[in-house]
Each structure stands twice: as structure tokens, then as C-alpha cells.
Protein backbone atom coordinates (compact mmCIF):
# COMPACT_ATOMS: atom_id res chain seq x y z
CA UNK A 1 106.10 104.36 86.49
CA UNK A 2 107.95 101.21 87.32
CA UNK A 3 107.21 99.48 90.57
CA UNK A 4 109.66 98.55 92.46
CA UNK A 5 109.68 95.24 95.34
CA UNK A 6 111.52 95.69 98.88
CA UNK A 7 112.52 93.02 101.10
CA UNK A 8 111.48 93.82 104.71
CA UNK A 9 113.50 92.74 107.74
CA UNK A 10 113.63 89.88 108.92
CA UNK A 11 111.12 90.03 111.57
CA UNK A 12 111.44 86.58 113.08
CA UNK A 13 114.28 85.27 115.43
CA UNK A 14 116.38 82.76 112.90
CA UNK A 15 119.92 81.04 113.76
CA UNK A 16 122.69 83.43 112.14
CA UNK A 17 123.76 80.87 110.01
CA UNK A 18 120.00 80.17 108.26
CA UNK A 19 120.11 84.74 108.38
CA UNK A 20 122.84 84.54 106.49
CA UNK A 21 121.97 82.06 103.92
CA UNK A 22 118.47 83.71 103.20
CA UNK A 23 120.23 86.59 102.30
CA UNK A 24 122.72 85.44 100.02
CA UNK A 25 120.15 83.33 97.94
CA UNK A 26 118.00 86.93 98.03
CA UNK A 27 121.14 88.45 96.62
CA UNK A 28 122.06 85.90 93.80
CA UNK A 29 118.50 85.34 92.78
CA UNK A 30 115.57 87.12 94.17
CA UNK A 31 113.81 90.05 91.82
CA UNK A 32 113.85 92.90 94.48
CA UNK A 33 115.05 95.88 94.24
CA UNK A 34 115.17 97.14 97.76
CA UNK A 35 116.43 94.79 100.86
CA UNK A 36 115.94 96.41 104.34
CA UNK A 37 117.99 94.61 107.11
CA UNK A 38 118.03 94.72 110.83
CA UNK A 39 116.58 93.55 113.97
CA UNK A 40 113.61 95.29 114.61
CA UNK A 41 111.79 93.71 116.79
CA UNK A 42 113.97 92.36 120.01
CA UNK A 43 117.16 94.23 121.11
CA UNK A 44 118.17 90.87 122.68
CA UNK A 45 118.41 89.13 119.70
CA UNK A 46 120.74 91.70 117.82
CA UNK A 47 124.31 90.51 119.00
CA UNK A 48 123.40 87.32 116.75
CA UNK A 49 123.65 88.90 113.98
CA UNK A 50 126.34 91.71 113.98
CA UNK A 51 129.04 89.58 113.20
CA UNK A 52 127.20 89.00 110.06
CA UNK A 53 125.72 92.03 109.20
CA UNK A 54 128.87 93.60 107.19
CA UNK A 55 129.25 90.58 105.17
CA UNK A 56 125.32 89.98 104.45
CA UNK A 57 125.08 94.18 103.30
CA UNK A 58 127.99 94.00 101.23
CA UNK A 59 127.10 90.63 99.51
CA UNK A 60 123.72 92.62 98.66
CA UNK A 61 125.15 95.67 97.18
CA UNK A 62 127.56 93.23 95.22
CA UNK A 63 124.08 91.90 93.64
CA UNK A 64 122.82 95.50 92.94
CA UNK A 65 120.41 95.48 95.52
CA UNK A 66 119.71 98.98 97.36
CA UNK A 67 120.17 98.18 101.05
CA UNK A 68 118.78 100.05 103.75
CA UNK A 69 118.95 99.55 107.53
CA UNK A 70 116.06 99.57 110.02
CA UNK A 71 115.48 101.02 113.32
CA UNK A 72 114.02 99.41 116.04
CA UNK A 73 110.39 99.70 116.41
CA UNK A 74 110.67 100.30 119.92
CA UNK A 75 113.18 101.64 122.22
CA UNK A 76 112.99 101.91 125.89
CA UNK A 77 116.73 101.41 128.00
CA UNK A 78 119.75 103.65 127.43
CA UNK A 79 121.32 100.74 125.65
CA UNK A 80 118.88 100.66 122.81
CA UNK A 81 118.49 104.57 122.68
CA UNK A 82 122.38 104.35 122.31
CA UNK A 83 122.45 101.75 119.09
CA UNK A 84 119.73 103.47 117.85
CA UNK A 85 121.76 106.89 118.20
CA UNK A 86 124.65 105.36 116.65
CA UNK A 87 122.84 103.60 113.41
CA UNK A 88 121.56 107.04 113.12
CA UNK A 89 124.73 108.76 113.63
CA UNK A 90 126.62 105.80 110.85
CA UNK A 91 127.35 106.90 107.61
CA UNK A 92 125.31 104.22 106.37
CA UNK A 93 122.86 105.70 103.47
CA UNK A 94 118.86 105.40 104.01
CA UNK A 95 118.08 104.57 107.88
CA UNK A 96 113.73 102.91 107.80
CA UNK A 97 112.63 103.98 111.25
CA UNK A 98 110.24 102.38 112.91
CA UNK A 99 110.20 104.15 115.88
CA UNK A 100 109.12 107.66 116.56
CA UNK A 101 112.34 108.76 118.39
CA UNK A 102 114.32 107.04 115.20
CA UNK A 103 111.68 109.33 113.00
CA UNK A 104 113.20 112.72 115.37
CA UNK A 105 116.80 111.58 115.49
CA UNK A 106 116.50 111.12 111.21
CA UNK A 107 115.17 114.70 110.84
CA UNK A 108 116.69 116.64 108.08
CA UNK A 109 118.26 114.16 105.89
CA UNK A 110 116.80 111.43 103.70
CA UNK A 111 114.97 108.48 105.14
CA UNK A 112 112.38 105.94 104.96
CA UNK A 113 109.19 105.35 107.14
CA UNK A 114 108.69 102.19 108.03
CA UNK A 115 105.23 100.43 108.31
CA UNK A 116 105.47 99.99 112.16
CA UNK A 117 104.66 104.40 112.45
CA UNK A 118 101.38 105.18 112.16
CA UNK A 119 100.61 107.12 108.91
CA UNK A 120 96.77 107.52 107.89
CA UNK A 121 96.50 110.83 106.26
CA UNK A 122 97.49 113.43 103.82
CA UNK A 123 98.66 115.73 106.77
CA UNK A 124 100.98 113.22 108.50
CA UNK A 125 102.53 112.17 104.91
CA UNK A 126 103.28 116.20 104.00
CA UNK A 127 104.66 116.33 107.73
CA UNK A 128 107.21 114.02 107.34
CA UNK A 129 108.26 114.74 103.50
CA UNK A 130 108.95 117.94 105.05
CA UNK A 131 111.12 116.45 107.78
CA UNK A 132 113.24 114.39 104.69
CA UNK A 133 111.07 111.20 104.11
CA UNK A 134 111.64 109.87 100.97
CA UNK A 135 109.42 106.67 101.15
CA UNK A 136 106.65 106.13 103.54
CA UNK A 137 105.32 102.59 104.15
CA UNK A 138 101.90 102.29 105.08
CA UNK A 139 100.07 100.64 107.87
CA UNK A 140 98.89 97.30 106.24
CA UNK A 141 95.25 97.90 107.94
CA UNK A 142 94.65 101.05 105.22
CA UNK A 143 90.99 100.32 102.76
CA UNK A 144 92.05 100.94 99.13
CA UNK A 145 90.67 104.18 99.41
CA UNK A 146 93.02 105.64 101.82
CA UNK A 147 95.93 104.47 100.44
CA UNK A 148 94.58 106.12 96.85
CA UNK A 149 94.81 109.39 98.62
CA UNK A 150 97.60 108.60 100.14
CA UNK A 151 99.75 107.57 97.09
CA UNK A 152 98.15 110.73 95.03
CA UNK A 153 99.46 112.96 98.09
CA UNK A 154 102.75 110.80 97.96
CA UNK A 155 102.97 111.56 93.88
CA UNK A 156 102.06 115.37 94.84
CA UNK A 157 104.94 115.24 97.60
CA UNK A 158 107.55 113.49 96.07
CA UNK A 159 107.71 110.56 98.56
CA UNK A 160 107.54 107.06 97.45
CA UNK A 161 104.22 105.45 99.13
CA UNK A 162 104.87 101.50 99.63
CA UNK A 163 102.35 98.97 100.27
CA UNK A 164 103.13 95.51 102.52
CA UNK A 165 101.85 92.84 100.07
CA UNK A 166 103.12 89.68 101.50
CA UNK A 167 103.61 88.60 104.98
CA UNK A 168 101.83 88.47 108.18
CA UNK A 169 100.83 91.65 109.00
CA UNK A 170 102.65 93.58 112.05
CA UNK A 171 99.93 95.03 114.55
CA UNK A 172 101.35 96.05 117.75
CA UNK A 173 104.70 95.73 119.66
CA UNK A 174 104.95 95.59 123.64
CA UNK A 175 107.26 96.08 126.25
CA UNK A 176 106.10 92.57 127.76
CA UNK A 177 107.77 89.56 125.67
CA UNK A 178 104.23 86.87 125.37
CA UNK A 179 106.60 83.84 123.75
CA UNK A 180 108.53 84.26 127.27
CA UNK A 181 105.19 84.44 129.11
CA UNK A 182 104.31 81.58 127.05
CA UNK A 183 106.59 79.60 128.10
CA UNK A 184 106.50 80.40 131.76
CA UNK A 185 109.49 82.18 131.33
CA UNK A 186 110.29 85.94 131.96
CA UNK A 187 111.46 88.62 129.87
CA UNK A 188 114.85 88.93 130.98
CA UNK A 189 115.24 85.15 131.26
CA UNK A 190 113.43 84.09 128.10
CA UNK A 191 116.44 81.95 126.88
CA UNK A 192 115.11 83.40 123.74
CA UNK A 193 112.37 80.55 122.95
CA UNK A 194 111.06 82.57 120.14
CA UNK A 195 113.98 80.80 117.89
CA UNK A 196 111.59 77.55 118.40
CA UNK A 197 109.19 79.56 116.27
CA UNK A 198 110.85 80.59 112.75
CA UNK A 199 107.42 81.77 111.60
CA UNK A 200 105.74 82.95 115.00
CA UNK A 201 103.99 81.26 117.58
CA UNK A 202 100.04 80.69 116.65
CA UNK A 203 98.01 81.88 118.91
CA UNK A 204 94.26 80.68 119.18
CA UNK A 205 90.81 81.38 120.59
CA UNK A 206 89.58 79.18 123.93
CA UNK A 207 88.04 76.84 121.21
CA UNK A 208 90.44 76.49 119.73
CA UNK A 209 90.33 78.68 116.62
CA UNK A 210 93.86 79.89 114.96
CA UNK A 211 93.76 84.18 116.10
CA UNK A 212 97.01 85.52 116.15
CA UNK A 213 100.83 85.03 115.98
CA UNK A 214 103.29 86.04 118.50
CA UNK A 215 106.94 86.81 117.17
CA UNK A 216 108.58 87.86 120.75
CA UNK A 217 107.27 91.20 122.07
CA UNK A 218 105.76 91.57 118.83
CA UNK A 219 101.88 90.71 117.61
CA UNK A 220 101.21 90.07 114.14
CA UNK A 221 98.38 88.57 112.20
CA UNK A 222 97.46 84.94 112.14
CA UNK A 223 96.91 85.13 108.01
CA UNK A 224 99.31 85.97 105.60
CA UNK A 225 98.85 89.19 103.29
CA UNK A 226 98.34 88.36 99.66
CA UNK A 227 98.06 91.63 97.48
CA UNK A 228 98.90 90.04 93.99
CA UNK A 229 95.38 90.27 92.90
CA UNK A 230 95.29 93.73 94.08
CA UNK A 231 98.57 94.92 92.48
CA UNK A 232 97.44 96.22 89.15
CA UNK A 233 94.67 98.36 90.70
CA UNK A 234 97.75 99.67 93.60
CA UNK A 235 99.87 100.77 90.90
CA UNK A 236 96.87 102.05 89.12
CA UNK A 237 96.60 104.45 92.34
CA UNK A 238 100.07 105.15 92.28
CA UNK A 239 101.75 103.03 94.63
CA UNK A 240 105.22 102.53 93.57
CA UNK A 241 106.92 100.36 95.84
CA UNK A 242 105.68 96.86 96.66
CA UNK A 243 106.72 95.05 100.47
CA UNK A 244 107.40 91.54 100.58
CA UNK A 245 107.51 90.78 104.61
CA UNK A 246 109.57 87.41 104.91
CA UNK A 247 108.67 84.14 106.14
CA UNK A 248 110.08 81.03 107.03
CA UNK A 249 109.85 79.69 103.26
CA UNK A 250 111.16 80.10 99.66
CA UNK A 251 110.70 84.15 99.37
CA UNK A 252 112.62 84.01 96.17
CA UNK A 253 109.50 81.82 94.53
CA UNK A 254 107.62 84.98 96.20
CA UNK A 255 109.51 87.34 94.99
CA UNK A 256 109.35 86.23 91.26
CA UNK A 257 105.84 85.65 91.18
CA UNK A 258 104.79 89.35 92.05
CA UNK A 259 107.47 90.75 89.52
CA UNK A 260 105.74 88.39 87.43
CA UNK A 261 102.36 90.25 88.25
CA UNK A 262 103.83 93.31 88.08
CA UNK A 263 105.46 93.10 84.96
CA UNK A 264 101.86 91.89 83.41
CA UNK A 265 103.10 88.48 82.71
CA UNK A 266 100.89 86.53 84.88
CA UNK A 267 97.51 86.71 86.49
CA UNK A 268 97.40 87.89 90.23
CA UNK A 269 94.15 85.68 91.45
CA UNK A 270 96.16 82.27 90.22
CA UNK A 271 99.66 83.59 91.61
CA UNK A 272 97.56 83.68 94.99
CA UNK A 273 96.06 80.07 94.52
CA UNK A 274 100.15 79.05 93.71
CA UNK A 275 101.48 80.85 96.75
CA UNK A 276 98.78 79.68 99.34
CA UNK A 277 100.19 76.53 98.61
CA UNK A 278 103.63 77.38 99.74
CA UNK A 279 102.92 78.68 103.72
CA UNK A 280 100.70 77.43 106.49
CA UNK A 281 98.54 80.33 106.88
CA UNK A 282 95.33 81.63 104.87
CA UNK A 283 95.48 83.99 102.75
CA UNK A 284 94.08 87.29 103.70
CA UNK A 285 93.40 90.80 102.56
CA UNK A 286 90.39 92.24 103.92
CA UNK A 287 92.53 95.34 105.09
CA UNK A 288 92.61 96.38 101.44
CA UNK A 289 88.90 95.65 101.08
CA UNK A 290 87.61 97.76 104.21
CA UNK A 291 86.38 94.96 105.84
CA UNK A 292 88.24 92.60 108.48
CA UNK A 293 91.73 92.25 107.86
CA UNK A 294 91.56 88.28 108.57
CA UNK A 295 89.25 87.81 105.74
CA UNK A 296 90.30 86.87 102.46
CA UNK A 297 87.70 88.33 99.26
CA UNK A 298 87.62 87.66 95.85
């Protein structure tokens, strides 16, 4: 079994022009197989980047990449319910949902599971193979032993099981927008201050200690997730499909270093001492080792 890296969406709110570029250098030069693209996180922020979206999918598939597009993770006014209907509705390959209506509306034909859908057991994987999931990404706060049943159920299934490997870790989305609140501004005015943030607002503890990281409405973890140690003993389980979550710095260095893992020509523990190097975060997987996510072990 080969595994296989995927490009999440952009999760953060970056100027069109800087979208753009990020995915033209993943195109001409990053090692990833599979590049998911779409706002998922704000509705607002959306209209930025349709006039690019055509041009930023096509200069992909030019590049071989397999391109999917993501569904919002969540959806509340008619306006999103209708974009959401109509990315469904496109003629537009593999549709990710991250959203449980997106999971209903997807029913019947092939389609991916994003990590943003809660799926912790056998029961809920053979549920929605049976519904046309072809890949299923998992929550990133699953021990190694879950996601070892998981990706043997996966094998058993047919459905791809992907693990997030890089990236802050996504943990809960709201209704309420906390950069506006942060800012003393509200929802519907936020003048979209979360662009001041190209890698999240920190967030810390009344003394003071780092916590968190707000991206818009969305809550993520302060730490970033480092799984290149890790990897050998994933694919050992039988986890095919590797996510690399982006961040505000050079993803393609990312990128090569865990094909360079994966394809067994350098050491996981000294990739992570390289790549802590590189973003302004600790490195963390405690998730993986069933204890708390924002630790980091050996």
C-alpha cells in the first residue's frame, strides 16, 4: 500500500492574491497527491475567492493533482444551504463534507468525509461507506488505538481512512464569530478582522499562558500536529492517506519532508526537530498518544 498526502483547505482567511499564489507553488512543486479547496469555515469570506477558484482548480489538475471541493462545516441561512445545494448539485467530481446536511445532500454517490464530522467507531464508518463514502477523515483527537480499528474496518469496507498529521487541530465551530467579539466588533459587522490573523488569533489563559487559537467562528488548537514520528506505525495500521492542514508558512518544505518519511528516506523524530523550527507553535501529538492533545511525547 502506498500512502498518499492531501492538502486540506485553506482554513484561514488569506488575501486572494497570497490564495492564489499558495496554490500555484502547491501545484508546480509540492509532493501531494490530493488538494481539497474551499472555504470552509466563514460563508462571508467566500466571494474572495470565487473569482479565483476556476483558475486555482484547473492550474491543479494541470499539475496532476486530484482536486476535491469542500463543504462548509456549518450551515445555518438559506443562502449557505443554497451554495451548499448547488456545490452539491455541480458536476464537480468528489464533494469533502464537513457538514452533516452536506453528508445527506451527498448520499448515494461518491464522496469524502471530512475531519470536521464526528466519526469514532466501526458502526459510523460502515454507515457512511454504505451511504457512498469513499474516504473518511478522522477526528484528530482519536488514541492510536481507535484509529487501528478504524483503518482495519476502513481496509474491511473499502473506504480510505485519513489521518490529519500537520496543522493545528480543528475542535469546534460556532455560530458566534470570537475574532469579531475580539475585537469589539459584531458578527455581521466584523469588517472581517480575522485577515489580521493569517495563522489564527492566540488565545491565552488569565496568566497569561498560550491555550487556544481562534480562526473566525472557528476554534482550533494552540499547538501544531506533528505525526511524522508516528507515520510508519499509521501506515503500519493501515492508514492510507496522510492530511497536511496548511499554515501561514512554506507547506511545500512540509510537504516534502513527510513524503520523505513516508517513502523511508528520512527519520520522522528529526523531520519533527526540522519542522518545529519552521512555525510558531509547539509541536504536539498527545491525541495520538491517549493523553492530552496539547502535549507533545517522545
Amino acid at each position: 500500500m502506498t500512502a498518499s498526502l492531501t492538502l486540506g483547505p485553506v482554513l484561514f482567511n488569506w488575501p486572494v492574491d497570497r490564495w492564489r499564489d499558495f496554490y500555484a507553488r502547491i501545484a508546480d512543486e509540492a509532493p501531494v497527491d490530493t488538494v481539497i479547496v474551499g472555504e470552509i469555515v466563514c460563508f462571508k469570506r467566500a466571494p474572495f475567492f470565487a473569482e479565483a477558484m476556476g483558475e486555482v482548480v484547473e492550474r491543479l489538475t494541470a499539475a496532476g493533482k486530484t482536486v476535491w471541493l469542500a463543504s462548509p462545516i456549518l450551515v445555518g441561512s438559506e443562502r449557505e444551504r443554497s451554495a451548499m445545494r448547488d456545490l452539491v448539485s455541480a458536476d464537480a467530481g468528489i464533494v469533502e463534507a464537513n457538514d452533516m446536511g452536506a453528508l445527506a445532500l451527498l448520499a448515494g454517490r461518491p464522496h469524502a468525509v471530512g475531519p470536521t464530522i464526528n466519526v469514532y467507531n466501526e458502526a459510523t464508518l460502515a454507515w457512511m461507506a454504505e451511504r457512498g463514502a469513499v474516504a473518511v477523515s478522522l477526528p484528530a483527537e482519536l488514541p492510536a488505538a481507535t484509529v487501528a480499528a478504524l483503518a482495519k474496518a476502513g481496509r474491511e469496507l473499502g473506504v480510505a481512512v485519513e489521518v490529519q498529521a500537520w496543522g493545528r487541530a480543528p475542535l469546534a465551530i460556532s455560530a458566534r464569530c470570537y475574532h469579531a467579539r475580539a475585537h469589539g466588533l459584531h458578527k455581521d459587522g466584523c469588517q472581517f478582522v480575522c485577515g489580521n490573523d493569517p495563522d489564527g488569533l492566540p488565545v491565552t489563559t488569565m496568566d497569561g499562558q498560550p491555550f487556544l487559537t481562534v480562526n473566525g467562528t472557528q476554534t482550533m488548537s494552540h499547538g501544531c500536529l506533528c505525526l511524522t514520528a508516528e507515520l510508519p506505525a499509521l501506515v503500519g495500521m493501515g492508514v492510507s492517506r496522510f492530511r497536511l492542514s496548511p499554515q501561514a508558512m512554506d507547506m511545500v518544505r512540509v510537504a516534502e519532508a513527510f513524503r520523505a518519511v513516508l517513502d523511508g528516506r528520512r527519520d520522522g523524530a528529526e523531520v519533527a526537530a526540522e519542522l518545529g523550527g519552521l512555525i510558531d507553535a509547539p509541536l504536539v501529538n498527545g491525541f495520538y498518544h491517549d493523553t492530552a492533545g496539547a502535549l507533545r511525547v517522545a
